[in-house]
Protein backbone atom coordinates (compact mmCIF):
# COMPACT_ATOMS: atom_id res chain seq x y z
CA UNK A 1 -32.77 157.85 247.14
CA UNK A 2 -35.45 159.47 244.97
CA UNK A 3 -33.15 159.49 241.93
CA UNK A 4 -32.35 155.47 242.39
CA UNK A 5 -36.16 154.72 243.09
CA UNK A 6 -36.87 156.29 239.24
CA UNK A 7 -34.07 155.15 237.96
CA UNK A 8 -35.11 151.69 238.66
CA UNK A 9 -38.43 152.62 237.36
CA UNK A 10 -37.27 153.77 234.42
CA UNK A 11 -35.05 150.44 234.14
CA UNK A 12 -38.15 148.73 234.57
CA UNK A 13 -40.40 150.77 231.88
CA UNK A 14 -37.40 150.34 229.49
CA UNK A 15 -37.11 146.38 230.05
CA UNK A 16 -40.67 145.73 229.66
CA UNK A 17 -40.86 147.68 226.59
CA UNK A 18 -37.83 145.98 225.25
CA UNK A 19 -39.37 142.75 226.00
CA UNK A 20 -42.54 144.02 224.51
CA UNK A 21 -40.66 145.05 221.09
CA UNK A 22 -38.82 141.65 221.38
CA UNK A 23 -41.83 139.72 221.88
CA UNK A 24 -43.54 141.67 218.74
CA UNK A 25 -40.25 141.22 216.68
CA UNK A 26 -40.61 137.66 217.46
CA UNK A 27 -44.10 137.05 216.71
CA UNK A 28 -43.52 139.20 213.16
CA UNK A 29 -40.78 136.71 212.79
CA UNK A 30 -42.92 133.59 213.83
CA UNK A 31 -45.64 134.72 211.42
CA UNK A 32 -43.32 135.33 208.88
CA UNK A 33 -41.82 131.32 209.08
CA UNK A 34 -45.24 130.32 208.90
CA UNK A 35 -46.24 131.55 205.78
CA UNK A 36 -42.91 130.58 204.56
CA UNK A 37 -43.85 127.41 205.94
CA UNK A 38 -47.42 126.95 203.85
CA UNK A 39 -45.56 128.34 200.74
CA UNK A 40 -43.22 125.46 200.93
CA UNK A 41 -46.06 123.05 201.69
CA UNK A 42 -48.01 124.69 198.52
CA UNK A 43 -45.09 124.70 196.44
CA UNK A 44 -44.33 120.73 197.77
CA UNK A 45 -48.28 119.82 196.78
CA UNK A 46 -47.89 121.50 193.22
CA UNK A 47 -44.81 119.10 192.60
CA UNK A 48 -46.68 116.25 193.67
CA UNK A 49 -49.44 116.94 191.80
CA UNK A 50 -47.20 117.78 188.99
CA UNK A 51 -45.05 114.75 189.18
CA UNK A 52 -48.45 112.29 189.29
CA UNK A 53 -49.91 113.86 185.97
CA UNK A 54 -46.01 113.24 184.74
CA UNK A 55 -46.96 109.54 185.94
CA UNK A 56 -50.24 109.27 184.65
CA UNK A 57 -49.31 110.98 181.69
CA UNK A 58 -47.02 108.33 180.74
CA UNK A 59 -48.84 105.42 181.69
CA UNK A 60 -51.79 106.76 179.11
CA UNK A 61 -48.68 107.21 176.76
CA UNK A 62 -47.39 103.58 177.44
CA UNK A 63 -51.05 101.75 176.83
CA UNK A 64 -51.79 104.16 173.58
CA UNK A 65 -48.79 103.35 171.99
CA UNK A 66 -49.15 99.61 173.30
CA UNK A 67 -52.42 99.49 171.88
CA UNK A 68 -51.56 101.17 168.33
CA UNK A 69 -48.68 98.41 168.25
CA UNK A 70 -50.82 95.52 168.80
CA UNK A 71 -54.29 96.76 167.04
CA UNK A 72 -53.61 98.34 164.33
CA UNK A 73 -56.83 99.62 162.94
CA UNK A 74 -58.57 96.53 163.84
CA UNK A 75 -59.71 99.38 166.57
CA UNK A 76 -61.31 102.42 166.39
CA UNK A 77 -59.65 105.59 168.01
CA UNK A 78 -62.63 105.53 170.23
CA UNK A 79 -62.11 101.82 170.96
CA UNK A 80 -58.89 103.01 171.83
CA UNK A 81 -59.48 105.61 173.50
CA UNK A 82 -62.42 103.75 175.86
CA UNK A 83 -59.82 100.87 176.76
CA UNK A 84 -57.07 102.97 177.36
CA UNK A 85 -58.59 104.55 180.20
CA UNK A 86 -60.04 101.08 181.49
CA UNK A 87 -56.82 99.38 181.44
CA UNK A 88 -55.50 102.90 183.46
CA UNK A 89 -58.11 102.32 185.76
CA UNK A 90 -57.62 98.30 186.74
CA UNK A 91 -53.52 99.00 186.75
CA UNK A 92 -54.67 101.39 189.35
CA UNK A 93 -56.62 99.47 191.48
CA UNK A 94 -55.35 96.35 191.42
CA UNK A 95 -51.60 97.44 190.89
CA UNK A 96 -50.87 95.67 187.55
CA UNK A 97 -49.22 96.25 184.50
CA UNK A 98 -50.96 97.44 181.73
CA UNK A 99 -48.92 95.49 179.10
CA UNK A 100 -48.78 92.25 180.67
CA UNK A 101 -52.71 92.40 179.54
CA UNK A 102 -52.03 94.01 176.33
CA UNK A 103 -49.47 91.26 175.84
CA UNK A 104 -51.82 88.37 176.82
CA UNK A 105 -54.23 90.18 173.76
CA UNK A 106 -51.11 90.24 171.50
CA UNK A 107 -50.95 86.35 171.46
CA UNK A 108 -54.68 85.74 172.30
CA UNK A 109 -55.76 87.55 169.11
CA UNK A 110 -53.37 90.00 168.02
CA UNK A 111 -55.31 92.59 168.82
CA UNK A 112 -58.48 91.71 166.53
CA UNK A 113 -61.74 92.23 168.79
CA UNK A 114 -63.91 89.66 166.33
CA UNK A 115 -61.52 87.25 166.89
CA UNK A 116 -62.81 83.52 167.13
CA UNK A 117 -60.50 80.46 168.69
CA UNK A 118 -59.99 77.56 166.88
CA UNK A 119 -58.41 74.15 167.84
CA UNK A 120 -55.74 72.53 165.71
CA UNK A 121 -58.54 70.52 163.83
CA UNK A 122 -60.00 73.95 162.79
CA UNK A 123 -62.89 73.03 164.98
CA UNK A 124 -63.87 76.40 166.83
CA UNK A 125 -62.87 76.32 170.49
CA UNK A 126 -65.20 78.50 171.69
CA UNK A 127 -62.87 81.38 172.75
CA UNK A 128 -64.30 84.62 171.89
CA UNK A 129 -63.37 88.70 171.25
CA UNK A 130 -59.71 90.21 172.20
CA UNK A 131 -59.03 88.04 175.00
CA UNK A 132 -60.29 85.06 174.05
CA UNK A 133 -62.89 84.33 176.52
CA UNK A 134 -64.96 81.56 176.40
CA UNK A 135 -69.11 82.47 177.31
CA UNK A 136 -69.15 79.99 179.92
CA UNK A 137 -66.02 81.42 181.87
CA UNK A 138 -67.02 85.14 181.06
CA UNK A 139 -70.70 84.29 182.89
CA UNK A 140 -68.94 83.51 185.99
CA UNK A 141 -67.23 86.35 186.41
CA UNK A 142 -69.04 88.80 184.81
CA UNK A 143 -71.48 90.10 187.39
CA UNK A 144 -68.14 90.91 189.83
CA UNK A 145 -67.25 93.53 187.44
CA UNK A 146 -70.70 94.91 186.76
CA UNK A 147 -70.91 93.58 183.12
CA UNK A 148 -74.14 91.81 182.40
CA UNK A 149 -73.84 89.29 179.43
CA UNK A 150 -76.94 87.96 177.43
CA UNK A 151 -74.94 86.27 174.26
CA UNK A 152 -71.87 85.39 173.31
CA UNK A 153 -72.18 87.60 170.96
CA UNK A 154 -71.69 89.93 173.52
CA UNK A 155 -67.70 89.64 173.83
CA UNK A 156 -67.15 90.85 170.81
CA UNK A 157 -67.64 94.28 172.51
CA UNK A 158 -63.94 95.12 173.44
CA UNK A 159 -64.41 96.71 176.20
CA UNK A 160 -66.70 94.35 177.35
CA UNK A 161 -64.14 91.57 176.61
CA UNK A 162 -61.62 93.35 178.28
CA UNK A 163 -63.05 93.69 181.56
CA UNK A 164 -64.39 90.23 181.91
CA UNK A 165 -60.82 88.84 180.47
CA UNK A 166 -58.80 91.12 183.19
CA UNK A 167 -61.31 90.03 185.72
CA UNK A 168 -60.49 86.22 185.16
CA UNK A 169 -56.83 86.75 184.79
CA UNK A 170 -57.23 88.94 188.01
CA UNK A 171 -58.62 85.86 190.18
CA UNK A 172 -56.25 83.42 188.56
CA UNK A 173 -53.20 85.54 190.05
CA UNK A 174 -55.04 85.86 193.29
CA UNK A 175 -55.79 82.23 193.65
CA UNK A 176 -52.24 81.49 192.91
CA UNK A 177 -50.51 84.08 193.63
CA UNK A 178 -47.98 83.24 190.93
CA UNK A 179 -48.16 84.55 187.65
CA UNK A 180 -46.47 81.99 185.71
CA UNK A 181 -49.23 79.06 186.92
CA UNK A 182 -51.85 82.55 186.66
CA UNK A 183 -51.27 82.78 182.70
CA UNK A 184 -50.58 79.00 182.08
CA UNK A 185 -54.10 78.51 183.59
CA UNK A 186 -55.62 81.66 181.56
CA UNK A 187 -54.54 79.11 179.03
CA UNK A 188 -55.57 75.35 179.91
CA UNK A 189 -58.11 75.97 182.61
CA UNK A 190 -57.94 76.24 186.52
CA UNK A 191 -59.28 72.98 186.67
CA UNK A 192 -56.61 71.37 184.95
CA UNK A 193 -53.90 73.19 185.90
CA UNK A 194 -54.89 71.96 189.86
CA UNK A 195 -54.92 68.33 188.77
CA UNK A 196 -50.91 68.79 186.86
CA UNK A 197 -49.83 70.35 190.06
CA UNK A 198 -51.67 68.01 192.32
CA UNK A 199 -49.86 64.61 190.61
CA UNK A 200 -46.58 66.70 190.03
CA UNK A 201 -46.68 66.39 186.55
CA UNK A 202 -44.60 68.69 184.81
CA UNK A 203 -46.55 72.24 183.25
CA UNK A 204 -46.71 73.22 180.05
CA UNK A 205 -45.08 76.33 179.36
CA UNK A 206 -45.12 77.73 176.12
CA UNK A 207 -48.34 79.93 176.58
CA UNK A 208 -46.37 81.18 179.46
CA UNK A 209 -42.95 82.11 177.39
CA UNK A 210 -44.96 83.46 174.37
CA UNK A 211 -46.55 85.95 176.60
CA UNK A 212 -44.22 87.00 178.78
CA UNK A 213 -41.89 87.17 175.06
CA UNK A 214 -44.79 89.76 174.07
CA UNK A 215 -44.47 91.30 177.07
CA UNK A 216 -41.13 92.38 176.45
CA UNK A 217 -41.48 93.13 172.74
CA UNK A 218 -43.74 95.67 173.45
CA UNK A 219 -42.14 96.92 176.17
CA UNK A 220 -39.24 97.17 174.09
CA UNK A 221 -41.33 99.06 170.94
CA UNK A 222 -43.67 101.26 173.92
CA UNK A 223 -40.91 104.50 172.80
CA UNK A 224 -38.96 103.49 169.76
């Protein structure tokens, strides 16, 4: 009876320290997943991070090259280099690409930032620096993108003119949320462009086509 009573004991001392040595085996084994674990999650963030300076990378790459196409040396490196990263920035934030602007500056004034509009007459229309803005348009939006304007004279700066141009063809395509009737009002005026569609008469389009035929030129020349 003795002999059964501490050989249970000793059954009992020997299964609690095998669970005890399973238990520790286990935890070893637990900790051991979990840094696994955070090296997989470190190794995960590092190819994010990797694959978003690939992105950005290329979209800097895409808007230099753009820019060298449709400038020339009609801008400075540093004009260049100050636009690129604004037009990086807005296709950011508002989720639009870069060379659909760069396009509408390849017809508006092929890239020249002293550029003055002209009618057909040879009148001057008015329109003023890469994107052709016109002072009285570039006052109204002006103060939404923090630009304060106190001449004309003033859109000659390119990035200047860039902001205030972007920021007008911005609220054109959220007003109509349509690009074509965005850029064909870039071109003829909001106001005008409300009264065609109002009596259903039919829109002009070449501004439209030549831009959008830009658009894919330079797409086309971005990596030649």
């Amino acid at each position: 009876m003795r002999f059964s009573v501490l050989h249970l004991i000793l059954v009992c001392i020997a299964m609690v320290l095998f669970l005890f040595y399973a238990f520790a085996k286990w935890q070893s084994k637990n900790e051991q997943v979990k840094v696994l674990n955070n090296e997989i999650l470190l190794m995960q963030a590092k190819i994010a991070s990797a694959e978003e300076q690939g992105t950005k990378a290329l979209a800097y790459a895409r808007i230099i090259r753009g820019l060298d196409i449709l400038a020339g040396r009609k801008l400075s490196a540093r004009q260049k280099s100050i636009l690129t990263e604004r037009l990086f920035q807005i296709s950011s934030d508002y989720k639009i690409d870069p060379l659909l602007i760069l396009a509408v500056i390849k017809h508006e004034s092929r890239g020249n930032p002293n550029a003055r509009g002209a009618f057909i007459s040879g009148a001057e229309s008015g329109a003023l620096g890469l994107m052709q803005i016109k002072y009285e348009s570039a006052l109204d939006v002006a103060r939404y993108v923090g630009v304060r304007l106190n001449s004309p004279e003033d859109l000659f700066n390119p990035e200047i003119n860039l902001m205030v141009g972007t920021a007008y063809l911005l609220r054109l395509i959220a007003k109509y949320q349509n690009l074509q009737h965005a850029l064909i009002a870039y071109n003829i005026g909001l106001g005008t462009l409300d009264g065609k569609l109002r009596s259903g008469e039919r829109l002009p389009m070449r501004y439209y086509n030549k831009v959008m035929q830009e658009y894919r030129l330079l797409a086309e020349r971005i990596f030649e």
